[in-house]
Protein backbone atom coordinates (compact mmCIF):
# COMPACT_ATOMS: atom_id res chain seq x y z
CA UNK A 1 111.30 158.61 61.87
CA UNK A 2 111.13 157.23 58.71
CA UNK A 3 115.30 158.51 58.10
CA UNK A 4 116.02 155.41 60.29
CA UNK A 5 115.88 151.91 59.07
CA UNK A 6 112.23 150.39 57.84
CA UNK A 7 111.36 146.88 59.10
CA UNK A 8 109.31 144.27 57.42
CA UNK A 9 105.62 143.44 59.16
CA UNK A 10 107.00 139.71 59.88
CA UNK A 11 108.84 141.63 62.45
CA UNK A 12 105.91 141.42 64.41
CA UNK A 13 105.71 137.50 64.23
CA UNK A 14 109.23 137.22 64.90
CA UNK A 15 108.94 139.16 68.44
CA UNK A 16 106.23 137.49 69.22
CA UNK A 17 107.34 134.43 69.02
CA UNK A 18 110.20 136.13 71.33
CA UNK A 19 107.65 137.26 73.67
CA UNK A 20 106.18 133.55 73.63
CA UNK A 21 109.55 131.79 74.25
CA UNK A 22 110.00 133.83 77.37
CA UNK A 23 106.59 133.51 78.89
CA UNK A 24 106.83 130.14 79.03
CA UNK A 25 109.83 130.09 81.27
CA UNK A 26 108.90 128.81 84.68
CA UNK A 27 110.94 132.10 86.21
CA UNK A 28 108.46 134.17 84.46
CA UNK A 29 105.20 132.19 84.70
CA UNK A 30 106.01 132.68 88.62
CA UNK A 31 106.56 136.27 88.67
CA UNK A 32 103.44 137.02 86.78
CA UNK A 33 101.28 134.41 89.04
CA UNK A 34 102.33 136.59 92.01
CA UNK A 35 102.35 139.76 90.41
CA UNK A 36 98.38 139.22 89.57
CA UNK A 37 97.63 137.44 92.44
CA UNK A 38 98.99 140.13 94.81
CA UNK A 39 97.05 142.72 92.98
CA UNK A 40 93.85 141.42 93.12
CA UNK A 41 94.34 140.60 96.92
CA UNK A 42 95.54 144.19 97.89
CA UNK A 43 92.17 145.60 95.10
CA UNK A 44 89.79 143.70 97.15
CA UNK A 45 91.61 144.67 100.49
CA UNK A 46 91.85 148.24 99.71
CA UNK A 47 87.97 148.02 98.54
CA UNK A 48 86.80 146.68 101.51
CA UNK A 49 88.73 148.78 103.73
CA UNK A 50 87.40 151.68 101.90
CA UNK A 51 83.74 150.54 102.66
CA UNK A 52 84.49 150.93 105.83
CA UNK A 53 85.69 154.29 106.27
CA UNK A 54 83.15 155.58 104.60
CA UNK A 55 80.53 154.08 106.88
CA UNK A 56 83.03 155.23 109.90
CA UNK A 57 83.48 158.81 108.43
CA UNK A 58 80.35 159.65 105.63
CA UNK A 59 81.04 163.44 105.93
CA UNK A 60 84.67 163.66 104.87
CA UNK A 61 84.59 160.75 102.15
CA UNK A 62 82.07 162.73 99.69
CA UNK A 63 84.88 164.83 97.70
CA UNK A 64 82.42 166.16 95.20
CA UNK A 65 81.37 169.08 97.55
CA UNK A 66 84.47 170.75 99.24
CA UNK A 67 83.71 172.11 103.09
CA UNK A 68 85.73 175.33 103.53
CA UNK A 69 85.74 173.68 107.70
CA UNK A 70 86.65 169.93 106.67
CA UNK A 71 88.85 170.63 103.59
CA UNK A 72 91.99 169.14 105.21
CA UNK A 73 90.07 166.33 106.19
CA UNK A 74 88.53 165.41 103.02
CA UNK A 75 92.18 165.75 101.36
CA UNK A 76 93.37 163.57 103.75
CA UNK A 77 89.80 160.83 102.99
CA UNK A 78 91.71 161.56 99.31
CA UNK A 79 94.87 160.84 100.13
CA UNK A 80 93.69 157.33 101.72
CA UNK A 81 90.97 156.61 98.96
CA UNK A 82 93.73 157.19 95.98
CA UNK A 83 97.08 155.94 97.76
CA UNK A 84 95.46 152.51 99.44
CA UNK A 85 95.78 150.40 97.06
CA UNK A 86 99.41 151.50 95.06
CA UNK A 87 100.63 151.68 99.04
CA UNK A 88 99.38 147.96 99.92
CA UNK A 89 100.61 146.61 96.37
CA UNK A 90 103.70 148.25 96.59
CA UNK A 91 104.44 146.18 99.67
CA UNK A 92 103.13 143.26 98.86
CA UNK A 93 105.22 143.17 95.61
CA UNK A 94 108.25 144.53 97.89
CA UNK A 95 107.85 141.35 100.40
CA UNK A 96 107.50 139.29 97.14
CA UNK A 97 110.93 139.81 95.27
CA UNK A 98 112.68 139.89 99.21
CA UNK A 99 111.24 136.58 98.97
CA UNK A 100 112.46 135.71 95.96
CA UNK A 101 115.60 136.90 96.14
CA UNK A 102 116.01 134.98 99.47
CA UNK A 103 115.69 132.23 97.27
CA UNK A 104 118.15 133.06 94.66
CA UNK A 105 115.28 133.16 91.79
CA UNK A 106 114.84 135.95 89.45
CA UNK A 107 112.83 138.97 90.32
CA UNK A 108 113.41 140.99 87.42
CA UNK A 109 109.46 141.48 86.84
CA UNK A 110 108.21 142.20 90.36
CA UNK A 111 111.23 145.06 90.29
CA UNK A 112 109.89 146.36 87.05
CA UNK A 113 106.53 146.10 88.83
CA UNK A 114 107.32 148.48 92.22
CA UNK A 115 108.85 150.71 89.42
CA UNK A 116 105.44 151.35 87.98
CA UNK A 117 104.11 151.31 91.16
CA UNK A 118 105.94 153.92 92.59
CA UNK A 119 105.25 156.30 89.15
CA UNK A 120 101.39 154.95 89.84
CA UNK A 121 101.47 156.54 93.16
CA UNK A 122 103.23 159.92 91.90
CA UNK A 123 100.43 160.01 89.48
CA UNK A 124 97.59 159.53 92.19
CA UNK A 125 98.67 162.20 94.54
CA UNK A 126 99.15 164.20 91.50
CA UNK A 127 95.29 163.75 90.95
CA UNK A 128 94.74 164.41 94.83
CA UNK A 129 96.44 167.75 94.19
CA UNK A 130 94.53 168.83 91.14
CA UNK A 131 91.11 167.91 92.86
CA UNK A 132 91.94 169.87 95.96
CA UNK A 133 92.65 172.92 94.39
CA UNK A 134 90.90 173.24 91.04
CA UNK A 135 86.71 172.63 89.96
CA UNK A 136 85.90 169.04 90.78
CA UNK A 137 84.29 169.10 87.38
CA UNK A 138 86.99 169.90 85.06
CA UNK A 139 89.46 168.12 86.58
CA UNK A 140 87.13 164.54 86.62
CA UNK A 141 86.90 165.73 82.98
CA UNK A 142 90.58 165.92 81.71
CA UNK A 143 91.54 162.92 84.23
CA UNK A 144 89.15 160.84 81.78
CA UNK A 145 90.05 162.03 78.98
CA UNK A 146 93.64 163.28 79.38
CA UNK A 147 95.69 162.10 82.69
CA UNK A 148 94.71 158.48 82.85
CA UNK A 149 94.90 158.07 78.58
CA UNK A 150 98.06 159.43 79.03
CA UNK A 151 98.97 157.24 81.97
CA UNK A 152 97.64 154.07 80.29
CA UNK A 153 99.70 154.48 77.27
CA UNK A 154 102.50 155.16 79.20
CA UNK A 155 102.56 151.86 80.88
CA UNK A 156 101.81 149.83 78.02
CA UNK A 157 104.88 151.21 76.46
CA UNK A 158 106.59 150.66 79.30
CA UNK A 159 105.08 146.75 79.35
CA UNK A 160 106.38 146.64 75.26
CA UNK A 161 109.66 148.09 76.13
CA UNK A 162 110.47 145.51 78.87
CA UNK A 163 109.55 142.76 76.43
CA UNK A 164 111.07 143.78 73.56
CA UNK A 165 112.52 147.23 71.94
CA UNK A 166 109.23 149.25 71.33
CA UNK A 167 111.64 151.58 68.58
CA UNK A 168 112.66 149.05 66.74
CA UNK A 169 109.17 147.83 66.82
CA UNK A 170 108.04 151.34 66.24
CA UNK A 171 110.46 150.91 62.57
CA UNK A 172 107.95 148.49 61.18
CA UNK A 173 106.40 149.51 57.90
CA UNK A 174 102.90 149.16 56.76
CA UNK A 175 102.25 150.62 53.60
CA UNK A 176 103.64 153.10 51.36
CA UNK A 177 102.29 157.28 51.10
CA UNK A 178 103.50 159.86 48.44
CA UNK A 179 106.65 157.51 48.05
CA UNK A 180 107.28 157.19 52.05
CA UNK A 181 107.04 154.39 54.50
CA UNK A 182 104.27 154.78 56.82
CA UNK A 183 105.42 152.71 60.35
CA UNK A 184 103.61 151.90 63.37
CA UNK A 185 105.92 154.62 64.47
CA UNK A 186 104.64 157.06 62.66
CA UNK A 187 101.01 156.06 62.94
CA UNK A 188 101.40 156.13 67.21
CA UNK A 189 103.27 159.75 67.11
CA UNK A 190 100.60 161.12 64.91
CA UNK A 191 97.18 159.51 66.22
CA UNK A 192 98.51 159.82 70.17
CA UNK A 193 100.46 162.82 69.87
CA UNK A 194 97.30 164.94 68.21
CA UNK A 195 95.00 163.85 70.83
CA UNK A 196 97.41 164.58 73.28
CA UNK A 197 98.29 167.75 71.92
CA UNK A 198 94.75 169.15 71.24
CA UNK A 199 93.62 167.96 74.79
CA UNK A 200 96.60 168.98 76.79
CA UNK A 201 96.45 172.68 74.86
CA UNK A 202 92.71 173.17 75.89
CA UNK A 203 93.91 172.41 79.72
CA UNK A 204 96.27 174.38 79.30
CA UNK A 205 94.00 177.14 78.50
CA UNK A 206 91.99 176.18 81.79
CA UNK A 207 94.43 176.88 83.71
CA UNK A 208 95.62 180.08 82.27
CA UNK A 209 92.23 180.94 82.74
CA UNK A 210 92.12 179.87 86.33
CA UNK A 211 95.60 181.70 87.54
CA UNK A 212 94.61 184.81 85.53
CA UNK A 213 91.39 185.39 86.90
CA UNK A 214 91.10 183.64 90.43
CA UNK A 215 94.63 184.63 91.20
CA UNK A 216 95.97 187.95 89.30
CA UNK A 217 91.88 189.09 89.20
CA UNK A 218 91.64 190.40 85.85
CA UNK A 219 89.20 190.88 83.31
CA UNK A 220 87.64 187.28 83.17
CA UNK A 221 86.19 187.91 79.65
CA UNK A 222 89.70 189.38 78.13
CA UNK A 223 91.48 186.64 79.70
CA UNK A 224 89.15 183.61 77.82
CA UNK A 225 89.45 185.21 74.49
CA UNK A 226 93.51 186.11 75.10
CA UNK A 227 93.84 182.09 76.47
CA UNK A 228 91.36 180.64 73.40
CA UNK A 229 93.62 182.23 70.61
CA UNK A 230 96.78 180.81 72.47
CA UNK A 231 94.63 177.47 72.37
CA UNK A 232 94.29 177.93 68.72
CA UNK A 233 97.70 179.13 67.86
CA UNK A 234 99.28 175.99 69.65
CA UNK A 235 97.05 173.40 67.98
CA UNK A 236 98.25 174.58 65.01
CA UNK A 237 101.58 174.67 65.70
CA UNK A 238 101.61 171.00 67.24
CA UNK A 239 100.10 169.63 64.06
CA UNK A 240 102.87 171.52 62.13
CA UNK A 241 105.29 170.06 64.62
CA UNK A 242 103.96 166.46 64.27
CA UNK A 243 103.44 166.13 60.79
CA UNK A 244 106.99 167.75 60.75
CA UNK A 245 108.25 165.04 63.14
CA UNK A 246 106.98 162.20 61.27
CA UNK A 247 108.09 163.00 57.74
CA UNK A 248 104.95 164.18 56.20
CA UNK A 249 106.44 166.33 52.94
CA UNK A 250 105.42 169.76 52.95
CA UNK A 251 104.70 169.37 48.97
CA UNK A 252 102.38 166.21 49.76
CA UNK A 253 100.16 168.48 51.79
CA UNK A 254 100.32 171.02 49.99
CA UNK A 255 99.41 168.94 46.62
CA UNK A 256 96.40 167.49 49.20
CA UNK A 257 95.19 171.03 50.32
CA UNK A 258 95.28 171.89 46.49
CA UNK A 259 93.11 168.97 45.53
CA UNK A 260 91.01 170.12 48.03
CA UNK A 261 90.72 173.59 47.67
CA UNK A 262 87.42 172.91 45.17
CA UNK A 263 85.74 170.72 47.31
CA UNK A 264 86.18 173.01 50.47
CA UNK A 265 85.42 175.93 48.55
CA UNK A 266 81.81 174.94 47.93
CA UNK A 267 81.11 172.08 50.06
CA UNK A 268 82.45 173.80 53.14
CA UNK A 269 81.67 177.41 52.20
CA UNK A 270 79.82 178.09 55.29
CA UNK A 271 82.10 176.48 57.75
CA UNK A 272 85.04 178.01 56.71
CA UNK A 273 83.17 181.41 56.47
CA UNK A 274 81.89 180.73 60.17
CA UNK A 275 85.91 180.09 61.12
CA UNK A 276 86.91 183.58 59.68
CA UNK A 277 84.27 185.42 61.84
CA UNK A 278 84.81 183.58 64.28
CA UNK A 279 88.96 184.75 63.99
CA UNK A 280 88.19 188.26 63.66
CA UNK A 281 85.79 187.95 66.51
CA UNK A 282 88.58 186.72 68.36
CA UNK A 283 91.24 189.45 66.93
CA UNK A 284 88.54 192.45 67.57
CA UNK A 285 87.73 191.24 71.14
CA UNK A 286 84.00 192.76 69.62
CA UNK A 287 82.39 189.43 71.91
CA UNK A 288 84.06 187.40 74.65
CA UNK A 289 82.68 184.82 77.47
CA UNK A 290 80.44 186.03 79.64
CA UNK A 291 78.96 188.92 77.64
CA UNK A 292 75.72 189.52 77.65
CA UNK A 293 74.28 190.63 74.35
CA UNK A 294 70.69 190.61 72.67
CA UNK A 295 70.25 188.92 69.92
CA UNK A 296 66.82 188.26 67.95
CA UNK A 297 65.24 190.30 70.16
CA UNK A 298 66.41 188.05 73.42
CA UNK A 299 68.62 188.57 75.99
CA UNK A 300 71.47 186.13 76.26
CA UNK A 301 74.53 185.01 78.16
CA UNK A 302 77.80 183.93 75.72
CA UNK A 303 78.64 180.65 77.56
CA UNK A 304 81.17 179.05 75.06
CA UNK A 305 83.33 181.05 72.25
CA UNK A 306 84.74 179.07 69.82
CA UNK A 307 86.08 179.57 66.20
CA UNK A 308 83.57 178.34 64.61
CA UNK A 309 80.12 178.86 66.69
CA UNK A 310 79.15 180.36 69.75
CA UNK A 311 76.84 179.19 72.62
CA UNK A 312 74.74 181.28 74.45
CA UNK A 313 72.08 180.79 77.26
CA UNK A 314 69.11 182.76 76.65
CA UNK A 315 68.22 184.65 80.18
CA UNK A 316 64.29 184.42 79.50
CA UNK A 317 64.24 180.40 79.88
CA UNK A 318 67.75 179.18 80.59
CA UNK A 319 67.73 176.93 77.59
CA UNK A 320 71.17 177.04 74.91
CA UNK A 321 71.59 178.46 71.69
CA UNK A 322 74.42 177.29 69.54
CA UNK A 323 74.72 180.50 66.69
CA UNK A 324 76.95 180.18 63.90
CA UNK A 325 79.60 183.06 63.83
CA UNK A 326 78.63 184.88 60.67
CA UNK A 327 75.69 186.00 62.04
CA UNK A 328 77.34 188.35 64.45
CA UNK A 329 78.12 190.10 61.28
CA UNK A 330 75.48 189.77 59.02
CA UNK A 331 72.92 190.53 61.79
CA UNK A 332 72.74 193.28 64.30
CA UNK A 333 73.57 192.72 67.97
CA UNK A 334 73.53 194.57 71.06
CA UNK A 335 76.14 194.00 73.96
CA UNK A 336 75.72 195.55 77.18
CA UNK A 337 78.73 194.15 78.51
CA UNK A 338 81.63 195.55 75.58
CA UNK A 339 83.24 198.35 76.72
CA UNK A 340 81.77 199.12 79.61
CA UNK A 341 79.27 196.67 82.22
CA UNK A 342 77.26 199.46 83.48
CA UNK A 343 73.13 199.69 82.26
CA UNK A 344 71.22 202.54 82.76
CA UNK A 345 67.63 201.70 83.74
CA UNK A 346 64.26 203.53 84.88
CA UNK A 347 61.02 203.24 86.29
CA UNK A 348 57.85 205.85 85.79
CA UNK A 349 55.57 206.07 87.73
CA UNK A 350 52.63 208.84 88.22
CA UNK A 351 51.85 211.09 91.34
CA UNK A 352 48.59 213.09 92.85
CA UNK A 353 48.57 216.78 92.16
CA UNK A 354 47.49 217.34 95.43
CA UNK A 355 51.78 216.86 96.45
CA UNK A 356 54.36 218.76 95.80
CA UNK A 357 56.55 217.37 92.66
CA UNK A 358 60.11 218.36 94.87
CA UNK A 359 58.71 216.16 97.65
CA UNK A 360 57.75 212.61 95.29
CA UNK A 361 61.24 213.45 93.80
CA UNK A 362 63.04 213.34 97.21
CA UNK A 363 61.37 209.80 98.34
CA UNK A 364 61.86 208.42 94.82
CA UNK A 365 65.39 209.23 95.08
CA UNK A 366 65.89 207.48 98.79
CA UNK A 367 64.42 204.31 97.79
CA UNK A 368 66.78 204.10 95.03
CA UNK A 369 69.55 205.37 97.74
CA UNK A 370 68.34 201.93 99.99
CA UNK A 371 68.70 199.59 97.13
CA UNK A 372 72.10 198.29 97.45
CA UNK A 373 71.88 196.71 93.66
CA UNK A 374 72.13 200.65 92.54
CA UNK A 375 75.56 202.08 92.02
CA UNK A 376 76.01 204.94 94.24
CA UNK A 377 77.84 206.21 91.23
CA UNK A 378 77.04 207.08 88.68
CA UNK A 379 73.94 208.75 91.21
CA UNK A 380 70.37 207.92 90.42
CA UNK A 381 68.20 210.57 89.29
CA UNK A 382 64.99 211.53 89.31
CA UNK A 383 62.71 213.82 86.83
CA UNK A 384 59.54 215.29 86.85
CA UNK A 385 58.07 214.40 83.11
CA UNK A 386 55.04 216.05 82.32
CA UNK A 387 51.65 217.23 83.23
CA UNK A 388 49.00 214.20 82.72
CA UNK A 389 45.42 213.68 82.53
CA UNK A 390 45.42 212.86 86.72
CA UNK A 391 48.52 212.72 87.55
CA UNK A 392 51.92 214.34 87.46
CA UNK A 393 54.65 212.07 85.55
CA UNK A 394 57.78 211.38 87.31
CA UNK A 395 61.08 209.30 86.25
CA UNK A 396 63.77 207.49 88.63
CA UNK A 397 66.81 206.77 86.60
CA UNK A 398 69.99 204.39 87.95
CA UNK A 399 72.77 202.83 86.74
CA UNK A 400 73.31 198.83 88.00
CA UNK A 401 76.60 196.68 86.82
CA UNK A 402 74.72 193.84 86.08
CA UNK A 403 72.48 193.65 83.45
CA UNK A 404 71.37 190.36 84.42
CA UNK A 405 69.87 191.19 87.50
CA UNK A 406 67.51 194.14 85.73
CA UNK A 407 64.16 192.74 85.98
CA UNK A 408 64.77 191.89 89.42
CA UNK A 409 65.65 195.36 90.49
CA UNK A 410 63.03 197.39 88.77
CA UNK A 411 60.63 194.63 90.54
CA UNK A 412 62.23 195.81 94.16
CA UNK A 413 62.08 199.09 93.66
CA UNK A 414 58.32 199.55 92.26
CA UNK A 415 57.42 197.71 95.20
CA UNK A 416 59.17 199.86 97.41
CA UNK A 417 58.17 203.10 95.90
CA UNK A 418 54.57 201.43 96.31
CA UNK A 419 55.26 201.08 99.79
CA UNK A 420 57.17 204.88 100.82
CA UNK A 421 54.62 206.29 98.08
CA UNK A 422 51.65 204.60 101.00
CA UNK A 423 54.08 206.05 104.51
CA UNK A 424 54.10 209.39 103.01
CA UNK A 425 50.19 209.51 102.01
CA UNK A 426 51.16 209.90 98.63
CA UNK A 427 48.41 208.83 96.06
CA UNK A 428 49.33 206.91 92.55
CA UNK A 429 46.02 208.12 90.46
CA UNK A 430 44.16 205.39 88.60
CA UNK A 431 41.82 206.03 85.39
CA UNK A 432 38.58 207.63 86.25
CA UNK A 433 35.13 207.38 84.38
CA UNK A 434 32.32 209.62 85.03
CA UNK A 435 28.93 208.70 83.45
CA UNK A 436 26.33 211.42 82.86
CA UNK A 437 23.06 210.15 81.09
CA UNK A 438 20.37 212.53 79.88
CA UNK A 439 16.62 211.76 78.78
CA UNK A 440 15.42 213.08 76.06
CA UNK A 441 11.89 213.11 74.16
CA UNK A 442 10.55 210.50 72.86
CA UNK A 443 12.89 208.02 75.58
CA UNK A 444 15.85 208.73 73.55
CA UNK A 445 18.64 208.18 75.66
CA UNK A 446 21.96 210.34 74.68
CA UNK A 447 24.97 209.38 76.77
CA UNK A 448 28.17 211.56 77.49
CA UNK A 449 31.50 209.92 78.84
CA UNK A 450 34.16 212.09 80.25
CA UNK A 451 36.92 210.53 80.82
CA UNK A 452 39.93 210.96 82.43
CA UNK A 453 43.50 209.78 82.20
CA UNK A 454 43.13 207.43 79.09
């Protein structure tokens, strides 16, 4: 921008003075009177009318929840919520310059006004869409911070350009910067454009993430890390883009990254050393969302993967850990979720002599055959271990493909190995203490233990 010609600041005061000259024409002053007026009639009316269909129809005008059997309805309890009020303004403002042109007075204003209107009402069935189909959550989330931003500034440019030429206003220098003007121009592209950017590139990874794994069905962890470098890769090359756009000089940045190569070096050591391991984290695909790992002796879910940290929710309490990325390799770390999902678990338990060892095998083995959280295959299996004090030693081994759900299934099946171990009249052995006590002369009392299964 800055190859085109610079303005002087008192640009400003000159089209504003413009701007002032032709507000206080009586064609305009009228237009804007019904312009505001009719707004804030059809806002109250659309309100109100709202009101009441909710207290007609409470079930379908909650869109928070969806209901798989009123989903049509509550997109159509959208549809009226979001469109009632463009709808009613746009023909109120229609009716308006009909009106005025009836009259042979200008209307300029109200048709730039059902122009905006019309976009406003693209934009809200646009919203209607998103909420139908994607997570209520995320898309309330980038309509606050991305859609209606992004709306807002559209129509305020659209408000400048109709009152004056927003580019030549955009040409309007404010200071000087490695021996380059620095316009309002340049300022808007680079402030709006990278938070635009960065925002629009992580919904953009959203989605990816949503047609990859809700519509193609693959590997939901491969697809987060494949979509986060893509994030990564296009921030960077928007910022290249838009410092590009705006004139920055690649030797002024590069005479800025210089000056602060020192400072980062030791100031910033362990950030930048927590980026790098968080890249080759990335690169190796060694962790990924949704793994479940162990770390300081805890079993945890990895929630959020970023460059820099990760966040994981520790199973044992549900609370969040956010760990630095350098400690996946300066520590060690168990995954049970890398390269392959399946955990191989067991449960001992002990047996009367009095039964035959093939028999306790065979019931161990159909309780673990009736619990439908143990893979068929690989096949459970089940061992005698050894000759004990009271008892004979046996081991059920399985396979389940979630290690998540561990503790619950070696709870279900002790209790139902309890329970076939009690139909069959098989006994689970218990330490034993016999007491023998002998009197001696002189009332000395010498006691012998034998015990049993210690």
């Amino acid at each position: 921008m800055n190859n085109k010609l610079i303005l002087d600041p008192s640009y400003f005061w000159e089209e504003w003075l413009k701007t002032m000259v032709i507000l206080q024409r009586p064609a305009v002053q009228l237009q804007l009177l019904v312009i505001t007026f009719s707004l804030a009639i059809m806002f109250l009316i659309s309100h109100w009318l709202w009101g009441k269909f909710k207290q007609r129809f409470p079930d379908i005008s909650q869109f928070e929840e969806k209901n798989e059997e009123r989903y049509y309805q509550q997109c159509g309890a959208a549809l009226f919520y979001y469109l009632l009020f463009p709808i009613f303004s746009l023909l109120t403002i229609n009716l308006s310059k009909f009106i005025f042109l009836q009259q042979g007075w200008f209307a300029g204003y109200l048709t730039d006004t059902i122009n905006v209107l019309w976009i406003y009402i693209f934009y809200r069935v646009f919203l209607v869409t998103l909420y139908s189909l994607l997570n209520h959550k995320i898309v309330k989330h980038y309509h606050n911070r991305f859609f209606a931003p992004l709306f807002t500034t559209f129509i305020i440019l659209h408000i400048i350009n109709i009152l004056t030429d927003f580019d030549t206003l955009f040409r309007v220098s404010f200071f000087q910067l490695f021996d380059q003007s620095v316009t309002l121009g340049d300022i808007v592209v680079t402030v709006g454009g990278l938070y635009f950017w960065i925002t629009g590139c992580s919904l953009f990874e959203k989605v990816l993430i949503y047609l990859f794994s809700k519509e193609i069905r693959t590997d939901s962890r491969a697809v987060q890390s494949i979509s986060l470098l893509l994030r990564y890769f296009l921030i960077g090359l928007g910022i290249v883009l838009i410092f590009g756009y705006v004139g920055i000089s690649p030797t002024a940045l590069a005479a800025i990254t210089g000056g602060l190569s020192v400072g980062i070096g030791f100031g910033l050591k362990e950030v930048i050393s927590n980026f790098v391991s968080g890249l080759f984290l990335l690169f190796e695909g060694a962790l990924k969302p949704d793994d479940v790992i162990s770390i300081n002796d805890e079993m945890s879910q990895v929630k959020k993967f970023g460059v820099r940290a990760t966040t994981v929710q520790v199973i044992r309490d549900n609370s969040e850990k956010i760990i630095p990325n350098q400690t996946f390799f300066t520590q060690e770390v168990t995954t049970f979720t890398g390269s392959d999902p399946l955990v191989y678990r067991s449960v001992v338990v002990g047996a009367n002599y009095n039964y035959d060892p093939q028999q306790v095998i065979k019931v161990l083995l159909e309780v673990a055959d009736n619990n439908p959280n143990i893979l068929e295959y690989p096949r459970p299996v089940a061992f005698a271990l050894e000759f004990a004090d009271s008892s004979i030693n046996f081991e059920l081994k399985f396979w389940i493909d979630d290690p998540l759900i561990s503790k619950r299934v070696t709870s279900s099946l002790i209790c139902d190995i309890w329970k076939e171990f009690k139909k069959n009249d098989i006994e689970i052995p218990y330490p034993q203490r016999d007491l023998h006590i002998i009197n001696g002369m002189e009332n000395d009392h010498h006691e012998s233990i034998d015990m049993a299964n210690l």
